[in-house]
Protein backbone atom coordinates (compact mmCIF):
# COMPACT_ATOMS: atom_id res chain seq x y z
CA UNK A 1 0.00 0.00 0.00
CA UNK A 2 2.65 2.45 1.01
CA UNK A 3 4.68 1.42 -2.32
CA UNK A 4 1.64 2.38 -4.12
CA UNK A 5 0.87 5.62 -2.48
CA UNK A 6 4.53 6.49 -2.94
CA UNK A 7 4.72 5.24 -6.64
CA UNK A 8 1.23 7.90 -6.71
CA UNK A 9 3.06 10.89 -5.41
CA UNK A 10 6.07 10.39 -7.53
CA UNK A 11 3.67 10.59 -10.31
CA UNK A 12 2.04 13.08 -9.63
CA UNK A 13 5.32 15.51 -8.80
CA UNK A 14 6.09 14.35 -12.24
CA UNK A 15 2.94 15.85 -13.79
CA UNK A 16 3.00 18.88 -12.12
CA UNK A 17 6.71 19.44 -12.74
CA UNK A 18 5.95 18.88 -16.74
CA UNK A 19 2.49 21.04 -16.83
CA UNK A 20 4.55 24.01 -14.95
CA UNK A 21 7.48 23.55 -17.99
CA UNK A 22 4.73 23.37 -20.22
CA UNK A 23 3.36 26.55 -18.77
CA UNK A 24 6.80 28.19 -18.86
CA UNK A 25 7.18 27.42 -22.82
CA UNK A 26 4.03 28.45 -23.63
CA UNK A 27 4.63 32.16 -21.89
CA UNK A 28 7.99 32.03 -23.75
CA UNK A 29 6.22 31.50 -27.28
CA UNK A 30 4.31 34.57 -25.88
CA UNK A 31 7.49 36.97 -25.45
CA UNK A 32 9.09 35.36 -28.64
CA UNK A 33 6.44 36.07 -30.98
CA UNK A 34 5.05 39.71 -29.58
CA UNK A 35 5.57 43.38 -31.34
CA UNK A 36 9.61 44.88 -31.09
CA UNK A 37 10.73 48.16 -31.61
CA UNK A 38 8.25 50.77 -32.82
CA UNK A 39 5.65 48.07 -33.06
CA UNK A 40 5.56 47.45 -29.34
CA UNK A 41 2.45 49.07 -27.52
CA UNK A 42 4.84 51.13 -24.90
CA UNK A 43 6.90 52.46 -27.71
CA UNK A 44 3.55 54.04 -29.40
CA UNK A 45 2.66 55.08 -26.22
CA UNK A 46 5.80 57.06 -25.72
CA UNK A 47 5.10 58.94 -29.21
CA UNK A 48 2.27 59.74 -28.31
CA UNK A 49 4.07 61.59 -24.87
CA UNK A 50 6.59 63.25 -27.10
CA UNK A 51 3.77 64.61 -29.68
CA UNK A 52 2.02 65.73 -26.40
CA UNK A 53 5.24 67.22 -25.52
CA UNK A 54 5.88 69.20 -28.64
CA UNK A 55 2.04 70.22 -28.82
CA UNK A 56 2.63 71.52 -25.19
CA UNK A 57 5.62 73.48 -26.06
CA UNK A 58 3.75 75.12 -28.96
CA UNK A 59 0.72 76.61 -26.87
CA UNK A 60 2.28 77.37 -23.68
CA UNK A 61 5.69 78.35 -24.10
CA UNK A 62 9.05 75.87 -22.94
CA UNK A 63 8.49 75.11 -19.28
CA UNK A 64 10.58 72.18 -19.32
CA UNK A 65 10.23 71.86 -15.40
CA UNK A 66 6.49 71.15 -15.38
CA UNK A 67 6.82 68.75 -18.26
CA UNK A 68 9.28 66.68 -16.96
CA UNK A 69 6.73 65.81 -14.47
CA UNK A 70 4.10 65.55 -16.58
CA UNK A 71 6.60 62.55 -18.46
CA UNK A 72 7.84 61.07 -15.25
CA UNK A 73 4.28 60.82 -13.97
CA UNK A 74 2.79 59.31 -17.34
CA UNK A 75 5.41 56.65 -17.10
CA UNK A 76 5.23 55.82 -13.65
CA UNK A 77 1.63 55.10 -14.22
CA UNK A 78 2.47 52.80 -16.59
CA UNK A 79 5.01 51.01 -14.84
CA UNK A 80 2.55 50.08 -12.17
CA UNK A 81 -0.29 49.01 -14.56
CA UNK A 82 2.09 46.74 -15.78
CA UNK A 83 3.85 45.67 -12.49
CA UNK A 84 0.44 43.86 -11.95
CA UNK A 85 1.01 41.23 -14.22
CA UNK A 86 4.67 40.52 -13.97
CA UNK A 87 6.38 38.26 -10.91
CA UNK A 88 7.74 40.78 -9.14
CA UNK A 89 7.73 44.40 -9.92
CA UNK A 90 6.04 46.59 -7.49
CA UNK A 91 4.18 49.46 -8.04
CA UNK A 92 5.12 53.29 -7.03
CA UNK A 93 2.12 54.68 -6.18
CA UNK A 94 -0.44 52.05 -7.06
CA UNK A 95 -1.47 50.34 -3.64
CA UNK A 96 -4.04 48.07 -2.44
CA UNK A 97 -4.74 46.33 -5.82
CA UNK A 98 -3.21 42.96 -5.75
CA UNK A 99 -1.12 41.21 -8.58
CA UNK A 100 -2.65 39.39 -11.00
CA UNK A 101 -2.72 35.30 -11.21
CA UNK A 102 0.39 34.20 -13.54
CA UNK A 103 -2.01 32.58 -15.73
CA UNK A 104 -3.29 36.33 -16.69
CA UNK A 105 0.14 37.52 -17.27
CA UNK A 106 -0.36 38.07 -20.92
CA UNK A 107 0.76 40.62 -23.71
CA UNK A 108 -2.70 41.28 -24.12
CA UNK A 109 -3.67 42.28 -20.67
CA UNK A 110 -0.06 43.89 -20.00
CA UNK A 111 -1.28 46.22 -23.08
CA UNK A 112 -5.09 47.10 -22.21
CA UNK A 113 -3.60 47.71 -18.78
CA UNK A 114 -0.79 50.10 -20.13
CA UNK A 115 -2.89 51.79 -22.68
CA UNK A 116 -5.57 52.78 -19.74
CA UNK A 117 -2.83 53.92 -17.47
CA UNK A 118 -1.55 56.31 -20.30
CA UNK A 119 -4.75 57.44 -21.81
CA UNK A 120 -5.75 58.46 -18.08
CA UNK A 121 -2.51 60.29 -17.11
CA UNK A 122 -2.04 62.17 -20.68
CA UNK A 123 -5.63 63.15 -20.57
CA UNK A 124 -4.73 64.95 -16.89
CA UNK A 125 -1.81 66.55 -17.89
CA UNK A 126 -1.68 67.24 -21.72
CA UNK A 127 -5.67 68.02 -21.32
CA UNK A 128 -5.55 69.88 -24.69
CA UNK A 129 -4.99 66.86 -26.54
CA UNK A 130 -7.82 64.74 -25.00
CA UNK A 131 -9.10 64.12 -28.86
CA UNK A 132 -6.06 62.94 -29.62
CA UNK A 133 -5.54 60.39 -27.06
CA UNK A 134 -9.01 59.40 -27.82
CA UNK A 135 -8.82 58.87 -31.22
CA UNK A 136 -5.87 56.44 -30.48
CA UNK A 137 -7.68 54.33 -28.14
CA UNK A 138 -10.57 53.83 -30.15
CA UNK A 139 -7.50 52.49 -32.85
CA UNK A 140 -6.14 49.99 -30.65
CA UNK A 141 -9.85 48.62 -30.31
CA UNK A 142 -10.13 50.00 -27.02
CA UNK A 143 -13.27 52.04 -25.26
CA UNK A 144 -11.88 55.37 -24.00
CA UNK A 145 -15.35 55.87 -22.32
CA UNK A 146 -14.24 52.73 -20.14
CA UNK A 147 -13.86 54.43 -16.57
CA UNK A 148 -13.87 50.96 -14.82
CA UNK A 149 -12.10 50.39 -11.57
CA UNK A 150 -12.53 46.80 -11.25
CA UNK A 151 -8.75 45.43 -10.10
CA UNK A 152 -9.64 42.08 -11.88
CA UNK A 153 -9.47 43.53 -15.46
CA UNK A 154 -6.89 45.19 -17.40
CA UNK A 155 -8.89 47.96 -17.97
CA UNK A 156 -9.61 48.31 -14.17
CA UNK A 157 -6.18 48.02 -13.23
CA UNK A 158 -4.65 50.70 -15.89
CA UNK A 159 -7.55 53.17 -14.72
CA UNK A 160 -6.71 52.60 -11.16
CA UNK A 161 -2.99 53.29 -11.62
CA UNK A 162 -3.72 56.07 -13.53
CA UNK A 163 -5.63 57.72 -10.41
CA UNK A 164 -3.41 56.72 -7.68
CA UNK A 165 -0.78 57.92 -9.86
CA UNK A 166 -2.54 61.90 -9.98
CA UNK A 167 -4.54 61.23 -6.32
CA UNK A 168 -0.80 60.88 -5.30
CA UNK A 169 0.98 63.84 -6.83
CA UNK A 170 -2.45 66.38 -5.82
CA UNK A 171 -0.36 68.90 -3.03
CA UNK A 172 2.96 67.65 -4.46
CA UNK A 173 4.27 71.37 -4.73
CA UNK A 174 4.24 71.82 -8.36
CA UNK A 175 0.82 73.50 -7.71
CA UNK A 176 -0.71 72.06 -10.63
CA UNK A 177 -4.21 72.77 -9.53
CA UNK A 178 -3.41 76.48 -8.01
CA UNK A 179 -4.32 74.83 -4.72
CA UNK A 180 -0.65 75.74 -2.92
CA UNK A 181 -1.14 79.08 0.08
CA UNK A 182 -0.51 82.24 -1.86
CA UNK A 183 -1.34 80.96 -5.65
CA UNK A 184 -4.60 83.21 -5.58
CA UNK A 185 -6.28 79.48 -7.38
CA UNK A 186 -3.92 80.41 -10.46
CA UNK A 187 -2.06 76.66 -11.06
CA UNK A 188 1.69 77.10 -11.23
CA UNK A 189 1.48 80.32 -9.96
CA UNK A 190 5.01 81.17 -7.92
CA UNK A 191 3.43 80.73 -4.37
CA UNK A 192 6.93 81.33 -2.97
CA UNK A 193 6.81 84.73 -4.51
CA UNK A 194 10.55 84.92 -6.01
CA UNK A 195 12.11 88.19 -6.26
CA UNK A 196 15.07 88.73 -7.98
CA UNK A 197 17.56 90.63 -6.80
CA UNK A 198 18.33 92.61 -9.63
CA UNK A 199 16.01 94.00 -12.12
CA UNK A 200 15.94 93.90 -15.79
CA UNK A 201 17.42 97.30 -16.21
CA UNK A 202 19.80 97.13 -13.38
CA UNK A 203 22.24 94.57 -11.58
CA UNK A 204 22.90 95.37 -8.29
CA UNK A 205 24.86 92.65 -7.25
CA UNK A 206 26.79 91.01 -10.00
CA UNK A 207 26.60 87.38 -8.80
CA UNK A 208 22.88 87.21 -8.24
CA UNK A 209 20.67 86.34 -11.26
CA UNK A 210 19.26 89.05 -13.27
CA UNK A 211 16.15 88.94 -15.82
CA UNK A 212 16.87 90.14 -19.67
CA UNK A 213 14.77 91.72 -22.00
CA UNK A 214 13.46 89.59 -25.11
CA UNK A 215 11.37 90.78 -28.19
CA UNK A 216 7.95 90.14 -28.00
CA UNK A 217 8.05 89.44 -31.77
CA UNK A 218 5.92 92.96 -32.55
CA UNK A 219 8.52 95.43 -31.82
CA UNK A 220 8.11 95.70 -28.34
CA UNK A 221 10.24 93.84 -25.43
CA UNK A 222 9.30 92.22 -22.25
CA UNK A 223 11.60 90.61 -19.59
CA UNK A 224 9.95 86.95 -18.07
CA UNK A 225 10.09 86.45 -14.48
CA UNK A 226 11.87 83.33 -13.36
CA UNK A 227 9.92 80.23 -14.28
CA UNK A 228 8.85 77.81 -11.45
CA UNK A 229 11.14 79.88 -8.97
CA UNK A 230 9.37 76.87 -6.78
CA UNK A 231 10.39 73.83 -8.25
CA UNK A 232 12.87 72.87 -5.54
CA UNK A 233 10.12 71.99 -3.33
CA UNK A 234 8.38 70.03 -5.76
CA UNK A 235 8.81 66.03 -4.14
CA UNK A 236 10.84 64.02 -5.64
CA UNK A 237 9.61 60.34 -6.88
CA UNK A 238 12.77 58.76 -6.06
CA UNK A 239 15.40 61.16 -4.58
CA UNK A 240 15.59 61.61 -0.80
CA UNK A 241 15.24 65.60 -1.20
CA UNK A 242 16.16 68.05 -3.63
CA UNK A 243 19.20 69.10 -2.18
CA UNK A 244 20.44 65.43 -1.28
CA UNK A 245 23.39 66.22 -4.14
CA UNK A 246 23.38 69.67 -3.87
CA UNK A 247 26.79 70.77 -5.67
CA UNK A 248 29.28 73.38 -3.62
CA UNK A 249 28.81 76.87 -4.98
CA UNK A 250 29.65 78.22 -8.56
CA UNK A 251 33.01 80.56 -8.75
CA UNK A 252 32.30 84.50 -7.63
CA UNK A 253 32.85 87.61 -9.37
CA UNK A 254 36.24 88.49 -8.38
CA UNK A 255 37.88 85.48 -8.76
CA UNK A 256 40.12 83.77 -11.08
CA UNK A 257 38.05 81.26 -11.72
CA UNK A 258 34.87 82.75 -12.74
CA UNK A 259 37.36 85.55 -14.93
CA UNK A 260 38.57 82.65 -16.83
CA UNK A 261 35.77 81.38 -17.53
CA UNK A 262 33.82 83.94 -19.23
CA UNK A 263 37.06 84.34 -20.89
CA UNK A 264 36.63 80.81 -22.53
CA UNK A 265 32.84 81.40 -23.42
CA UNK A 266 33.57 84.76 -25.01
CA UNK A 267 36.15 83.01 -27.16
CA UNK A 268 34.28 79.79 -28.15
CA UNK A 269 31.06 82.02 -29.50
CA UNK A 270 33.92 84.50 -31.64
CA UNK A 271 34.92 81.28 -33.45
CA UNK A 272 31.75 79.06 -33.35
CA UNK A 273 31.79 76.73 -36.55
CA UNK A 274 28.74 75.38 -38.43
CA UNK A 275 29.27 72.27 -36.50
CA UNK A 276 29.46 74.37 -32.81
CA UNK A 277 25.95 76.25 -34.19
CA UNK A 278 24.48 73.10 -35.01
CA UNK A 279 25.04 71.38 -32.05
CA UNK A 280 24.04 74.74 -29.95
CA UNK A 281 20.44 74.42 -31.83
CA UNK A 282 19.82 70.93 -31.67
CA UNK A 283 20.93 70.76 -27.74
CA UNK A 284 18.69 74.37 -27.40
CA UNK A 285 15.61 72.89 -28.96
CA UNK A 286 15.79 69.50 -29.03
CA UNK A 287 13.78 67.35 -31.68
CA UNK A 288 10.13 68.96 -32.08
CA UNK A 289 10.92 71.05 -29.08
CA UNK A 290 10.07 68.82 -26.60
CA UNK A 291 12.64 70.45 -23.80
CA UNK A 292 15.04 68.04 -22.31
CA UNK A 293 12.79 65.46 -20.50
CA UNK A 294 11.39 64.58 -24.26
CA UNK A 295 14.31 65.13 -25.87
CA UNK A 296 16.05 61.92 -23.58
CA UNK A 297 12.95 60.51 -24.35
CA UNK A 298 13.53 60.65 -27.86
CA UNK A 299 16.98 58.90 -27.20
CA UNK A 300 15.88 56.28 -25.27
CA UNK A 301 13.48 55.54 -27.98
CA UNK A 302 16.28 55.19 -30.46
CA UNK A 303 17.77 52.79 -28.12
CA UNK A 304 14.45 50.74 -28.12
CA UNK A 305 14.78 50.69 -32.24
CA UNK A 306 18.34 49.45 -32.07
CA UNK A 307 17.51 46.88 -29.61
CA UNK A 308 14.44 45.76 -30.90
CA UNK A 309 13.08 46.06 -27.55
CA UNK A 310 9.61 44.02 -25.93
CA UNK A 311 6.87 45.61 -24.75
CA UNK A 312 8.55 44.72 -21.01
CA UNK A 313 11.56 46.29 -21.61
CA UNK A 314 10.55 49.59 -23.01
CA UNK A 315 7.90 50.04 -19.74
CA UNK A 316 10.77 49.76 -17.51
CA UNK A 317 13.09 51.44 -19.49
CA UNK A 318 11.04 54.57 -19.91
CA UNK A 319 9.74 54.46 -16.62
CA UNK A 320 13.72 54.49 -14.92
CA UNK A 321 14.86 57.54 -17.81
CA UNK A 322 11.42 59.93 -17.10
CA UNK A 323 11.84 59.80 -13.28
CA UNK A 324 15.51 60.38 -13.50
CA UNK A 325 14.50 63.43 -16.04
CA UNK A 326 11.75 64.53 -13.31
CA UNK A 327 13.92 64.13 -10.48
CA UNK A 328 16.89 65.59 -12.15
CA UNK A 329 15.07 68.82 -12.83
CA UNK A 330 13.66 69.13 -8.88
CA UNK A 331 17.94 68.72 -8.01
CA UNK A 332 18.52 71.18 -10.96
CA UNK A 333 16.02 73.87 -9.80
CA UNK A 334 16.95 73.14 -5.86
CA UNK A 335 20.87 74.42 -6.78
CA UNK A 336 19.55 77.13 -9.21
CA UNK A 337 17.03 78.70 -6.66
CA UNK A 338 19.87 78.05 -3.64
CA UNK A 339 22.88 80.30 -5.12
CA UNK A 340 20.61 82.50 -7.51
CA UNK A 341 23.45 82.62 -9.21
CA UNK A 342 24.45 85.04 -12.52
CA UNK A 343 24.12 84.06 -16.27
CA UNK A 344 26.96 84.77 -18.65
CA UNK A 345 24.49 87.32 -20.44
CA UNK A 346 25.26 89.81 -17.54
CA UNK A 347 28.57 88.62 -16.77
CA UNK A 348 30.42 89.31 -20.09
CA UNK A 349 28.49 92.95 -19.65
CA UNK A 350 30.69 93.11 -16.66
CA UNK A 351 33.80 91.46 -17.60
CA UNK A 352 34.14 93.54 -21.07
CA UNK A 353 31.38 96.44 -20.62
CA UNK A 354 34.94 98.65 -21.98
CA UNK A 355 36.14 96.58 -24.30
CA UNK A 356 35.53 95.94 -28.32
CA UNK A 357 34.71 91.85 -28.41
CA UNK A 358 33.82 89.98 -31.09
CA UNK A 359 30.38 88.15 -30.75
CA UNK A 360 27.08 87.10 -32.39
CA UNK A 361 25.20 90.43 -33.68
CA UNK A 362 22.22 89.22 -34.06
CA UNK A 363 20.10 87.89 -37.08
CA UNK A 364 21.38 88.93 -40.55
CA UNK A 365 24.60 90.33 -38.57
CA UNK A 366 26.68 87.25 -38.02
CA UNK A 367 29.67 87.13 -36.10
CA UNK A 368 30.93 90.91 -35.36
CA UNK A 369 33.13 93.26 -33.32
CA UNK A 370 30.94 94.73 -30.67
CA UNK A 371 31.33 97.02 -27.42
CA UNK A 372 30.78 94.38 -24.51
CA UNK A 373 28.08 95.55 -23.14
CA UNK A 374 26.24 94.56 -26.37
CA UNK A 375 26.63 90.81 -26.51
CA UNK A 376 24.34 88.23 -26.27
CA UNK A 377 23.87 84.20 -26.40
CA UNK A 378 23.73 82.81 -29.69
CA UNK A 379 19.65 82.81 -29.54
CA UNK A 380 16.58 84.21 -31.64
CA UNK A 381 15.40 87.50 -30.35
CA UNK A 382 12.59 86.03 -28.75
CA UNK A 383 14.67 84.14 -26.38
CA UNK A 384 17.66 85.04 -25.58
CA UNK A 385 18.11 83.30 -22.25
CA UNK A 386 16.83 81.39 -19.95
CA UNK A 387 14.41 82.63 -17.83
CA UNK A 388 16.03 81.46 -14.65
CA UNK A 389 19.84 81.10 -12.58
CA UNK A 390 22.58 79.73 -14.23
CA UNK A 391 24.25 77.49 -11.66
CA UNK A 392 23.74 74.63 -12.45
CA UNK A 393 22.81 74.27 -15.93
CA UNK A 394 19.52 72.53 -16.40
CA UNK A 395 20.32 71.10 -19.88
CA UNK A 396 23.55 69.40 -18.42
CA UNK A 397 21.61 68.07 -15.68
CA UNK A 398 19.01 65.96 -17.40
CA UNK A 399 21.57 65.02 -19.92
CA UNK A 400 24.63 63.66 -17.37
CA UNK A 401 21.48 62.11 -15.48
CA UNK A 402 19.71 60.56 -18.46
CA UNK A 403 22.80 59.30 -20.61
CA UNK A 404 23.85 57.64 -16.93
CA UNK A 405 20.70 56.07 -16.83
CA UNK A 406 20.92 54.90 -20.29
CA UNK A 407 24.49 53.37 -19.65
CA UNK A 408 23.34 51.49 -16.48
CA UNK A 409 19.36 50.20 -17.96
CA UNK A 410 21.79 48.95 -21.33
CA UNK A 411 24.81 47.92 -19.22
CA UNK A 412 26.93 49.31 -21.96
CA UNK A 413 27.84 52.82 -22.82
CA UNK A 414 27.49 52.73 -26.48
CA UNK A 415 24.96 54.33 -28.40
CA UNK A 416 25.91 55.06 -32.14
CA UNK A 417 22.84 57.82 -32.84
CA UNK A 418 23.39 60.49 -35.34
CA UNK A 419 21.40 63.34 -36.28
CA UNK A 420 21.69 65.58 -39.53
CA UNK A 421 20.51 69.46 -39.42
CA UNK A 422 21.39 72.67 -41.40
CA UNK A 423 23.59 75.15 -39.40
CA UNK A 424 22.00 78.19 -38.47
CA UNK A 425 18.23 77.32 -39.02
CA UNK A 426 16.56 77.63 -35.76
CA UNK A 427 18.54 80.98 -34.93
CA UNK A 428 19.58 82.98 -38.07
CA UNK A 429 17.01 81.53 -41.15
CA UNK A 430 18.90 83.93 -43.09
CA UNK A 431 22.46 82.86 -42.76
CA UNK A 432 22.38 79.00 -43.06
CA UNK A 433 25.16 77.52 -43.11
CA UNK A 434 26.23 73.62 -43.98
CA UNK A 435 24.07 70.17 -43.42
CA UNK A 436 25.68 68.95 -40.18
CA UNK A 437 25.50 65.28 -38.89
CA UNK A 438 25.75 65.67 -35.23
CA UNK A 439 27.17 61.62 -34.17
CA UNK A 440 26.59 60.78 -30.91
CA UNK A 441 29.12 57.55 -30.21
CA UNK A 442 28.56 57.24 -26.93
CA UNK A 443 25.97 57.96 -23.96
CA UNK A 444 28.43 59.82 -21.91
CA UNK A 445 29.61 61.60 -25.02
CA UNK A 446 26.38 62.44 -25.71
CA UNK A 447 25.58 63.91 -22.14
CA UNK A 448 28.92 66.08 -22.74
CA UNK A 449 27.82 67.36 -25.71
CA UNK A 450 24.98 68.79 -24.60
CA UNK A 451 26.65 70.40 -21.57
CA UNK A 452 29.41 72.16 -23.79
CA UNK A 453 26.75 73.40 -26.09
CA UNK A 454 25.27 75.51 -23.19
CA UNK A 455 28.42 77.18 -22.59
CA UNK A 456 28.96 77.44 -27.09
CA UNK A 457 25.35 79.24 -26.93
CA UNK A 458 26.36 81.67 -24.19
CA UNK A 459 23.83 80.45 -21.76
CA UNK A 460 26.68 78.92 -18.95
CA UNK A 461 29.86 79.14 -17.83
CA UNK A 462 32.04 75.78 -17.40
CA UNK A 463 31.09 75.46 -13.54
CA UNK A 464 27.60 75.05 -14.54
CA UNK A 465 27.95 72.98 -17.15
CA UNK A 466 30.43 70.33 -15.12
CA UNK A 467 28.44 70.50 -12.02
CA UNK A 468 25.37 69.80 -13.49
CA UNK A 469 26.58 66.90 -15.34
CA UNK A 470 27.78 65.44 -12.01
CA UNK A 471 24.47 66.25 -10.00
CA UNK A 472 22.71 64.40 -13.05
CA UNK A 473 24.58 61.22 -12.94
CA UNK A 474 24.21 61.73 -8.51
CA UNK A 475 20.66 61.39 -9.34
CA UNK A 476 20.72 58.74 -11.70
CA UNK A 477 22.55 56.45 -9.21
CA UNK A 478 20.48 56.80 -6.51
CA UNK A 479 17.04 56.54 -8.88
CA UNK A 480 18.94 53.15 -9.78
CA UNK A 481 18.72 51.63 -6.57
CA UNK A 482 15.07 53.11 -6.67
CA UNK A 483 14.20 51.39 -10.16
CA UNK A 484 16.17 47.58 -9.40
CA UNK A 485 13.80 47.77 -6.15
CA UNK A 486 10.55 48.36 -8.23
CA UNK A 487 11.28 45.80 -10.33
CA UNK A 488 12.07 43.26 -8.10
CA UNK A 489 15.51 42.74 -8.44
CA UNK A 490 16.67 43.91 -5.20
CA UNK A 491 15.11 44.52 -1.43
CA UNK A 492 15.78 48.22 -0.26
CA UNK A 493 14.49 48.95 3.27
CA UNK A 494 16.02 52.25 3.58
CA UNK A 495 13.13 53.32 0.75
CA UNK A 496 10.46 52.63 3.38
CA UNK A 497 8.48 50.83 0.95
CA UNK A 498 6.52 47.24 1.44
CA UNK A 499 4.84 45.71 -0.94
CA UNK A 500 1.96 43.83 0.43
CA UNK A 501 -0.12 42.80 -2.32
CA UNK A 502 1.49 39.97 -3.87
């Protein structure tokens, strides 16, 4: 009897042990045969972001801090839509609503879940393209009418990480909804009431940042307060604080350092080459000026095409590059609102205000001898700065924080992207010059480039530029830790999240 009971179990381990393999193969066949590259349903998803992005940019002006969040949000909702149906991700924000059984852990529901968790958190915040998003869904076969919150669908699941996602981020301090004290119910309305130290038509203290005038396009001039003079309370998704990388402070007027340094800047805009104003432009405006959150977007996606990546791997790729991006802006703004530092606009003033300096004239001018006090960044008319503190520069912050992030999701630091453009187009239409092809070899390269072309425009010295990259790649080490924890790779106490719904 015993012999036969044994001879039972043994059996029956047997069957179990080929019905799981069985199982396993036929989830394999699954990743094998679903959509790569642009054909995968996250990649779509993250055009439709970056023609959100673009479309934003057009009707309300560059505010690249706002939408980096708007990104890193959209993609966080994502991730935990999808972190539902895979073994061990956990969500960010997404809590209470349990993981699904492995036997629902298909493409199919991975991509109804996804889509909902998108459609939701694009319609919130790129609300002027609800028709868009709509029109979308309804191609992908889906209902966009579906509100349902049911955790055992897909559809329930993306809706519901869609709203813990915004429920979340309501009082986050990007006053979204005008809701922070002192907004007057105006959203993004400076609540902290920034005043800068100097005014427009005169710098009182040379170090401190000072607003510029820019043509209003109809012969008149205005000079734009400091945009999101709040950000650096904005919280973080992943960083500690804003300041937890906070760089020491940017060289003073007076010493040799900062001298030197405008020195250099004046120099490399007198003998900028077609190549130097190309990569200025690109860097500037990014593809379909989409600010710097998209525009790392837009690399990442190249990286996707050249790795023929799975629906899985773009989620989690996106979702680790858009909350670096995010976070990297919130470290960014948190140096740039603590040292209110100057711009080189009202340095070289300073430096060479009795001097004759060769410099960009202007459109139709080209490069020219000039008294100091006229030059100017290598920009349109209708912005010639940035309308915030130099130190550090934003550009080489998302860049040195992205291309890290890049390096460490790929485990390699290659890239091999290339870009070609006509010199001169986006800032003097008048004076082109040759068709560049901007290669970009490497991530780190890449990051570099972008940092040197702040200083080639005239926008930052060196110390911004080289501080930023190294508070971007701070950032993207510590959202690293962050991201292998969400995913399941590694336990992380010290984030002071449990994951309970397994």
């Amino acid at each position: 009897m015993r012999r036969t009971v044994l001879f039972l179990l043994i059996l029956l381990i047997s069957y179990s042990c080929k019905a799981y393999q069985d199982h396993s193969k036929s989830f394999k066949i699954i990743e094998k045969d679903q959509p790569k590259g642009i054909d995968n349903l996250a990649y779509k998803w993250s055009e439709m972001a970056i023609n959100a992005q673009a479309n934003d940019t057009e009707k309300f002006k560059p505010r690249p801090t706002i939408t980096s969040r708007y990104l890193g949000l959209i993609f966080v909702s994502i991730f935990d839509a999808w972190s539902r149906y895979e073994d061990k991700a956990i969500p960010v924000y997404l809590k209470g609503t349990k993981r699904r059984p492995i036997n629902e852990h298909s493409l199919n529901n991975k991509e109804i879940a996804i889509s909902y968790a998108a459609f939701r958190t694009l319609n919130e915040y790129y609300y002027s393209d609800m028709e868009l998003f709509a029109s979308f869904m309804k191609e992908l076969g889906l209902d966009p009418k579906n509100a349902s919150l049911d955790p055992s669908t897909p559809e329930g699941i993306g809706n519901l990480a869609a709203k813990a996602v915004i429920e979340a981020r309501k009082g986050d301090g990007s006053n979204q909804y005008g809701k922070e004290s002192g907004s007057n119910g105006k959203p993004y309305y400076d609540y902290i009431n920034y005043e800068p130290i100097n005014s427009a038509d005169k710098n009182v203290e040379l170090n401190r940042w000072q607003p510029k005038y820019f043509s209003d396009g109809k012969d008149g001039k205005f000079a734009p307060g400091c945009l999101t003079p709040y950000w650096d309370k904005v919280e973080p998704v992943a960083l500690k604080s804003a300041d937890q990388f906070r760089p020491g402070p940017p060289p003073m007027v007076g010493s040799t350092q900062l001298k030197e340094e405008v020195e250099e800047l004046v120099e490399m805009q007198a003998n900028l080459t077609d190549y130097e104003k190309a990569l200025v432009e690109f860097m500037r405006d990014g593809p379909q000026s989409v600010q710097q959150a998209g525009h790392w977007l837009k690399f990442a996606q190249d990286v996707s095409r050249r790795d023929n990546h799975t629906l899985d791997e773009d989620v989690k790729m996106f979702f680790y590059n858009q909350v670096v991006a995010m976070d990297a802006f919130i470290a960014s703004w948190d140096s740039k609102m603590f040292y209110d530092s100057a711009r080189p606009y009202a340095l070289v003033h300073h430096y060479y205000k009795d001097q004759k300096i060769k410099g960009w004239g202007g459109e139709g001018k080209g490069i020219i001898e000039m008294p100091g006090i006229e030059w100017r960044p290598y920009s349109p008319e209708t912005f010639l700065c940035p309308p915030f503190p130099g130190y550090v520069s934003g550009h080489s912050t998302i860049s040195g924080g992205c291309a890290e992030a890049l390096k460490l999701w790929t485990g390699s630091d290659e890239f091999g992207s290339e870009v070609n453009l006509i010199a001169g187009a986006m800032t003097e239409p008048d004076n082109l010059g040759d068709t560049i092809t901007l290669k970009f070899p490497t991530f780190t390269e890449t990051a570099e480039m972008a940092g040197i072309s702040r200083v080639l425009g005239g926008y930052h010295i060196q110390a911004d530029n080289i501080a930023g990259l190294e508070l971007g790649r701070n950032v993207a080490r510590e959202v690293w830790e962050f991201y292998k924890y969400h995913i399941g790779e590694e336990k992380n106490t010290s984030l002071g999240i449990i994951d309970s719904d397994n």
